[in-house]
Protein backbone atom coordinates (compact mmCIF):
# COMPACT_ATOMS: atom_id res chain seq x y z
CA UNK A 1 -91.66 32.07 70.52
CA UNK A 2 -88.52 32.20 68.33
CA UNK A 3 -85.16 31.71 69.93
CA UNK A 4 -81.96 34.41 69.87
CA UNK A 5 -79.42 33.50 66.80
CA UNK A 6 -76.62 32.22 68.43
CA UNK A 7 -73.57 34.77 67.86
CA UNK A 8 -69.49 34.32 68.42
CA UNK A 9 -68.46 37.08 71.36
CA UNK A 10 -65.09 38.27 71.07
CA UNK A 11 -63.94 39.58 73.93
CA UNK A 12 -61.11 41.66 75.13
CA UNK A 13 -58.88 38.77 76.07
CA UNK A 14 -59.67 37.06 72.73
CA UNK A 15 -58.80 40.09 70.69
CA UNK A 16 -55.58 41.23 72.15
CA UNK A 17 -54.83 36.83 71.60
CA UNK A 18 -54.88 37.41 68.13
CA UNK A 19 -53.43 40.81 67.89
CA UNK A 20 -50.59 38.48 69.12
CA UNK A 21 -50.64 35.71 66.61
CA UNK A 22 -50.39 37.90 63.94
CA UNK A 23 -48.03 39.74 65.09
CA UNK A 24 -45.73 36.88 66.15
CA UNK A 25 -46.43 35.17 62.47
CA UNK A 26 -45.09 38.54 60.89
CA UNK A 27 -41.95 38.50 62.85
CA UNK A 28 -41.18 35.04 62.33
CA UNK A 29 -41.51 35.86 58.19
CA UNK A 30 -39.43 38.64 58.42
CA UNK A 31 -36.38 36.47 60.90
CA UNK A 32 -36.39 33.65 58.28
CA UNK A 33 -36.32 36.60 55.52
CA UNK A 34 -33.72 38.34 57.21
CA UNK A 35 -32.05 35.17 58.28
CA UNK A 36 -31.65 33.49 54.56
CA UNK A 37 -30.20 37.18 53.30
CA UNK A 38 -27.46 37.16 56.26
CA UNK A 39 -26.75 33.40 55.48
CA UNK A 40 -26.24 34.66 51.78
CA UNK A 41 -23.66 36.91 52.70
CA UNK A 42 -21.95 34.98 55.36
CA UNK A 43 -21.09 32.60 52.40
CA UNK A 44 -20.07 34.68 50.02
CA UNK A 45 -17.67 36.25 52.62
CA UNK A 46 -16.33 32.93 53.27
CA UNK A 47 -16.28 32.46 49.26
CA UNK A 48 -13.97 35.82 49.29
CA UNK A 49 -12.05 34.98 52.05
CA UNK A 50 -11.02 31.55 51.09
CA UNK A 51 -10.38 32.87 47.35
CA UNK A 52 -7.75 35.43 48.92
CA UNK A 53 -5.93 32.74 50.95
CA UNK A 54 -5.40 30.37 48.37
CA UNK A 55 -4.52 33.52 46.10
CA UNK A 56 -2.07 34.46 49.01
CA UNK A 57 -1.14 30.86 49.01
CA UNK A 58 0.04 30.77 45.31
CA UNK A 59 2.08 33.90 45.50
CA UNK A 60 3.68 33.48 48.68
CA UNK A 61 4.85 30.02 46.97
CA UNK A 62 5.95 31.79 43.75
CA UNK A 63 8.09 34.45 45.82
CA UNK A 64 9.79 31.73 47.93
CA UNK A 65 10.88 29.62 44.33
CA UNK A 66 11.71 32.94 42.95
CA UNK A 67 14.26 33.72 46.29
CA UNK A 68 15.20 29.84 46.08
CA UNK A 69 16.10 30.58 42.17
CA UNK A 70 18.35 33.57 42.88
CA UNK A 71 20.18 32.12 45.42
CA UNK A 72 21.15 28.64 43.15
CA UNK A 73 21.84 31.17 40.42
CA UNK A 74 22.50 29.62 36.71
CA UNK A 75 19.40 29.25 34.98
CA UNK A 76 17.15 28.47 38.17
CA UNK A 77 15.45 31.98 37.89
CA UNK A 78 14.22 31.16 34.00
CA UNK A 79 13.18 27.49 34.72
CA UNK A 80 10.93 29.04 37.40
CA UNK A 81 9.17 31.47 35.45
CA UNK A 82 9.19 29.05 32.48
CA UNK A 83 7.23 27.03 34.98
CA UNK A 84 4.76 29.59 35.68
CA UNK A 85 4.44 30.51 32.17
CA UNK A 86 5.95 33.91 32.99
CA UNK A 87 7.51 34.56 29.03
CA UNK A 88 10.87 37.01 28.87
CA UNK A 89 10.45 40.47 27.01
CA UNK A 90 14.06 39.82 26.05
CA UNK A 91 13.19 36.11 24.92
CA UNK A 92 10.25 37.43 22.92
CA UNK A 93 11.23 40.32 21.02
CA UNK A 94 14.49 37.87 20.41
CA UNK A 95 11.96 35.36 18.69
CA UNK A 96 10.35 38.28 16.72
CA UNK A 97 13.75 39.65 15.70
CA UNK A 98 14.18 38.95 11.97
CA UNK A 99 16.48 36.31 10.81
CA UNK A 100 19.43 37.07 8.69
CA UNK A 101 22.14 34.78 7.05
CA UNK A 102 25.73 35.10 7.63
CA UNK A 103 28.20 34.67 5.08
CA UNK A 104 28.73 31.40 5.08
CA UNK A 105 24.46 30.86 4.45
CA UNK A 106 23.79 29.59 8.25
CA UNK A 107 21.27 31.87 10.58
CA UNK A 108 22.96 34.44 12.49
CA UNK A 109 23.53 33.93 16.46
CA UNK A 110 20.58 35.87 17.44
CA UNK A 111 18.04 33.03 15.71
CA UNK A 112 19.46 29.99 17.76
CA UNK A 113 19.13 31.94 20.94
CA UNK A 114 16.23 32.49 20.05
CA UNK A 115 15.37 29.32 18.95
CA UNK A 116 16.93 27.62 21.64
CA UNK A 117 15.33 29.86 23.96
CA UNK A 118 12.09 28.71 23.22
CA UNK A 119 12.72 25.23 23.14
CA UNK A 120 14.34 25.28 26.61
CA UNK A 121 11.13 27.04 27.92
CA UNK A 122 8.74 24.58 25.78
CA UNK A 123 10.63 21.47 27.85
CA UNK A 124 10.78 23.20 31.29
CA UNK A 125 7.09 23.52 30.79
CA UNK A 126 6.47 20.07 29.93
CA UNK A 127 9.08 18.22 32.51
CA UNK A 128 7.87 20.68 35.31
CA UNK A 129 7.14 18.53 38.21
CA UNK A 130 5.39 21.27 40.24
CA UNK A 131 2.40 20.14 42.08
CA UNK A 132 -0.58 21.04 39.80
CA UNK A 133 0.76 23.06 37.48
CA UNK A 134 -0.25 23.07 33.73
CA UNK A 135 1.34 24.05 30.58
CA UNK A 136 -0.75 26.18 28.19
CA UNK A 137 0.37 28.93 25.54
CA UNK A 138 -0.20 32.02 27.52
CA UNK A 139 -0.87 31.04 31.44
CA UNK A 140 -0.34 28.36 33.24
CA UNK A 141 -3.23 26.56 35.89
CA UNK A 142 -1.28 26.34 39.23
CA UNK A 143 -3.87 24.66 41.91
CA UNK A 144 -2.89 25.39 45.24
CA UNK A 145 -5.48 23.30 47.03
CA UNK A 146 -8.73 21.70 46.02
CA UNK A 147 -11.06 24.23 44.52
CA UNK A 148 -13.71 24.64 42.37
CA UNK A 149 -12.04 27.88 40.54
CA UNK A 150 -8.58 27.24 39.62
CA UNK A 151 -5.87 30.04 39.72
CA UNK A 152 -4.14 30.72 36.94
CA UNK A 153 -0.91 32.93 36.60
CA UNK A 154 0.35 35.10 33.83
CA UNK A 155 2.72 37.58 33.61
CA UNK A 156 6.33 39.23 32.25
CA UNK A 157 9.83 39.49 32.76
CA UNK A 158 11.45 42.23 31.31
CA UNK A 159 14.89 41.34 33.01
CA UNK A 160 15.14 43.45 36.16
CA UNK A 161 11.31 43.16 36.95
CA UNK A 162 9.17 40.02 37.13
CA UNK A 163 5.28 41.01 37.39
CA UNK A 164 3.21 38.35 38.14
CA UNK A 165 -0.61 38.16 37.95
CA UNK A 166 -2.94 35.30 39.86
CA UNK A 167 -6.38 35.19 39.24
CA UNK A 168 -9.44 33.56 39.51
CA UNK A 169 -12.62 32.78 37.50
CA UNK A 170 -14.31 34.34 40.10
CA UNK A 171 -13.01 37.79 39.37
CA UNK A 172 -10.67 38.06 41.64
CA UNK A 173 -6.89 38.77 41.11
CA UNK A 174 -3.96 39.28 43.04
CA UNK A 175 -0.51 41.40 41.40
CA UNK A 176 2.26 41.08 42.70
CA UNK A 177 5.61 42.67 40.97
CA UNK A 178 9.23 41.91 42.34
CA UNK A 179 12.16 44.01 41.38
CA UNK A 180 15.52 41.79 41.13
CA UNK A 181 18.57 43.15 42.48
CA UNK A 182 22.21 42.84 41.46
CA UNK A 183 23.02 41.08 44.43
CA UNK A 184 20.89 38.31 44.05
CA UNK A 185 18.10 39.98 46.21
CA UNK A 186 14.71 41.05 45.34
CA UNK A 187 11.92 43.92 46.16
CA UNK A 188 8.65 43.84 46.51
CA UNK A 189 7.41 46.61 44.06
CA UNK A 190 3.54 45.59 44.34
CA UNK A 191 1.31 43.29 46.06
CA UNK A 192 -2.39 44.22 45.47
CA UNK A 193 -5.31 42.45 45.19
CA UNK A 194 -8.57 43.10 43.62
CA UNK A 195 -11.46 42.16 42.71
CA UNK A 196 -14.09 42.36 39.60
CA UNK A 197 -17.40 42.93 39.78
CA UNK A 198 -19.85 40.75 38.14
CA UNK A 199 -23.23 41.41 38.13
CA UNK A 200 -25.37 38.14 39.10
CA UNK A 201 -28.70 39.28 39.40
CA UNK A 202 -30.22 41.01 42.19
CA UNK A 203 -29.03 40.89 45.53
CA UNK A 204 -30.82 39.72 48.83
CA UNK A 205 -33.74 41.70 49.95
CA UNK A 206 -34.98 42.03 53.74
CA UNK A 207 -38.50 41.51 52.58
CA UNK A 208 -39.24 39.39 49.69
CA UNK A 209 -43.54 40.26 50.22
């Protein structure tokens, strides 16, 4: 007499057990999923925020050595901007100016204050004892704290107005513009901060199946 095949009986208790499992297994995907994308932009909010204090940082420290500038007077204000690597409309278009001789064959006045100009800015730049500041052609790497993406500042001075631009390698900038008063005072035309956007591949997806 042949004996029954065994066979595996699954039975109502069984079944709704590993309705469970797989249910719990594709929650637990989708909270690590969801998990890694929320850690992705927790940091890059941090990234942003620190970037906007330290950009905050560097202005708020310009303005104050600006206001400490006007109220020494002299030649404060230029050795300040000098420092920053902020150049003078007046001081450039005076360097551009042609150079004519006088009468007796020596360069007229405007060349030597030009000249002089330039040379005063060139040694203010290079004796500058502010804390991480270097001297370039154009801008001038001020580094507030340690970082990873310096700031660097730029920016004119067109005798009334001085415009000021810090910014980062990350894309983000902060403008600020102050308007200089007769009285030794100063405005606060602008202060805005932005920020561009740089494409770095795909962003973070819920579901990466």
């Amino acid at each position: 007499m042949a004996k029954p095949h065994g066979s595996v009986r699954i039975g109502p208790i069984g079944l709704f057990t590993l309705i469970i499992i797989l249910c719990l297994a594709v929650l637990s995907v989708l909270s690590l999923t969801t998990a890694r994308a929320e850690l992705s932009v927790t940091e890059r909010q941090a990234a942003t925020t620190t970037e906007t204090y330290q950009l905050e940082t560097a202005a708020q420290t310009f303005v104050a050595e600006v206001d400490g500038a006007l109220l020494s007077g002299g030649d404060a204000l230029a050795d300040v901007l000098a420092a920053y690597g902020i150049a003078s409309a007046e001081a450039d278009a005076a360097a551009d100016a042609p150079v004519e001789a006088t009468a007796d064959g020596t360069a007229g006045a405007t060349a030597d204050a030009a000249a002089s100009t330039a040379s005063d800015t060139g040694e203010a730049i290079e004796d500058d004892t502010l804390s991480g500041a270097a001297a370039s052609d154009d801008t001038v790497e001020v580094v507030v704290c340690p970082a990873d993406d310096p700031i660097t500042v730029s920016g004119t001075f067109d005798g009334s107005i001085v415009s000021a631009t810090f910014s980062m390698e990350s894309g983000r900038t902060l403008d600020v513009a102050l308007h200089l008063n007769d009285d030794g005072t100063y405005r606060i035309e602008q202060w805005k901060t932005t920020t561009q956007w740089m494409n770095d591949g795909p962003g973070e997806n819920l579901w990466l199946g």
